[in-house]
Protein backbone atom coordinates (compact mmCIF):
# COMPACT_ATOMS: atom_id res chain seq x y z
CA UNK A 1 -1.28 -10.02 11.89
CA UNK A 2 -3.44 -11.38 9.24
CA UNK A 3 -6.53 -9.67 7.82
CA UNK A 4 -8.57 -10.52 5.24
CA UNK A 5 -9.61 -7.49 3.02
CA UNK A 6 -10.99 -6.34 -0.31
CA UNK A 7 -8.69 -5.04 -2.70
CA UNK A 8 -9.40 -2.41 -5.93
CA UNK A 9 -7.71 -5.02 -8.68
CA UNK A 10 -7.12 -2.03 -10.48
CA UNK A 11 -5.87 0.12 -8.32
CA UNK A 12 -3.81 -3.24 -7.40
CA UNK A 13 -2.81 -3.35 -10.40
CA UNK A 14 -1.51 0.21 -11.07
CA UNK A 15 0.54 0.11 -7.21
CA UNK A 16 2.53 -3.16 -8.96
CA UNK A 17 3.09 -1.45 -11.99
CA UNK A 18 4.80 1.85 -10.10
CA UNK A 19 6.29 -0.05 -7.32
CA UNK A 20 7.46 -3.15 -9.30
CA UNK A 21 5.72 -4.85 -6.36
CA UNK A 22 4.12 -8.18 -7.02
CA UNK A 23 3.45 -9.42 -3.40
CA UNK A 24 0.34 -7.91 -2.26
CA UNK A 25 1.22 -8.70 1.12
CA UNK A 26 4.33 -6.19 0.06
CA UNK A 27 2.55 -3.73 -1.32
CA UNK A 28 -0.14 -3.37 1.59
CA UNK A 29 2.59 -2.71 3.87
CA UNK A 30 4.16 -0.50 1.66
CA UNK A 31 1.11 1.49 1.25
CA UNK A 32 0.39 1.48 4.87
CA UNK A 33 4.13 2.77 5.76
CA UNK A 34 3.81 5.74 2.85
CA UNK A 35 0.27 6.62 4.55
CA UNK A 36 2.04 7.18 8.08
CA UNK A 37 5.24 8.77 6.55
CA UNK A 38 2.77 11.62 4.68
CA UNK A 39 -0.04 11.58 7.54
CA UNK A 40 3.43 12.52 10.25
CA UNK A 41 4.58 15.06 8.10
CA UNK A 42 1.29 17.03 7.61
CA UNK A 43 0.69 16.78 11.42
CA UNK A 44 4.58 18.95 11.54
């Protein structure tokens, strides 16, 4: 799916630095997959 959204280009920039990420694309869906991971476990 494609979606057009506004980004933090700092907080951008900080996710890259940690993750070693440079594909934004990448890094969304990284984001997105650590969100559900820590959203599943609280709901245990």
């Amino acid at each position: 799916m494609r979606t057009k959204i506004a980004l933090d280009d700092e907080l951008v920039a900080k996710a890259q630095d940690f993750t070693g990420l440079t594909d934004k694309s990448a890094l969304v869906r990284e984001a997105l997959k650590a969100l559900l991971e820590r959203e599943s476990a609280r709901r245990l």
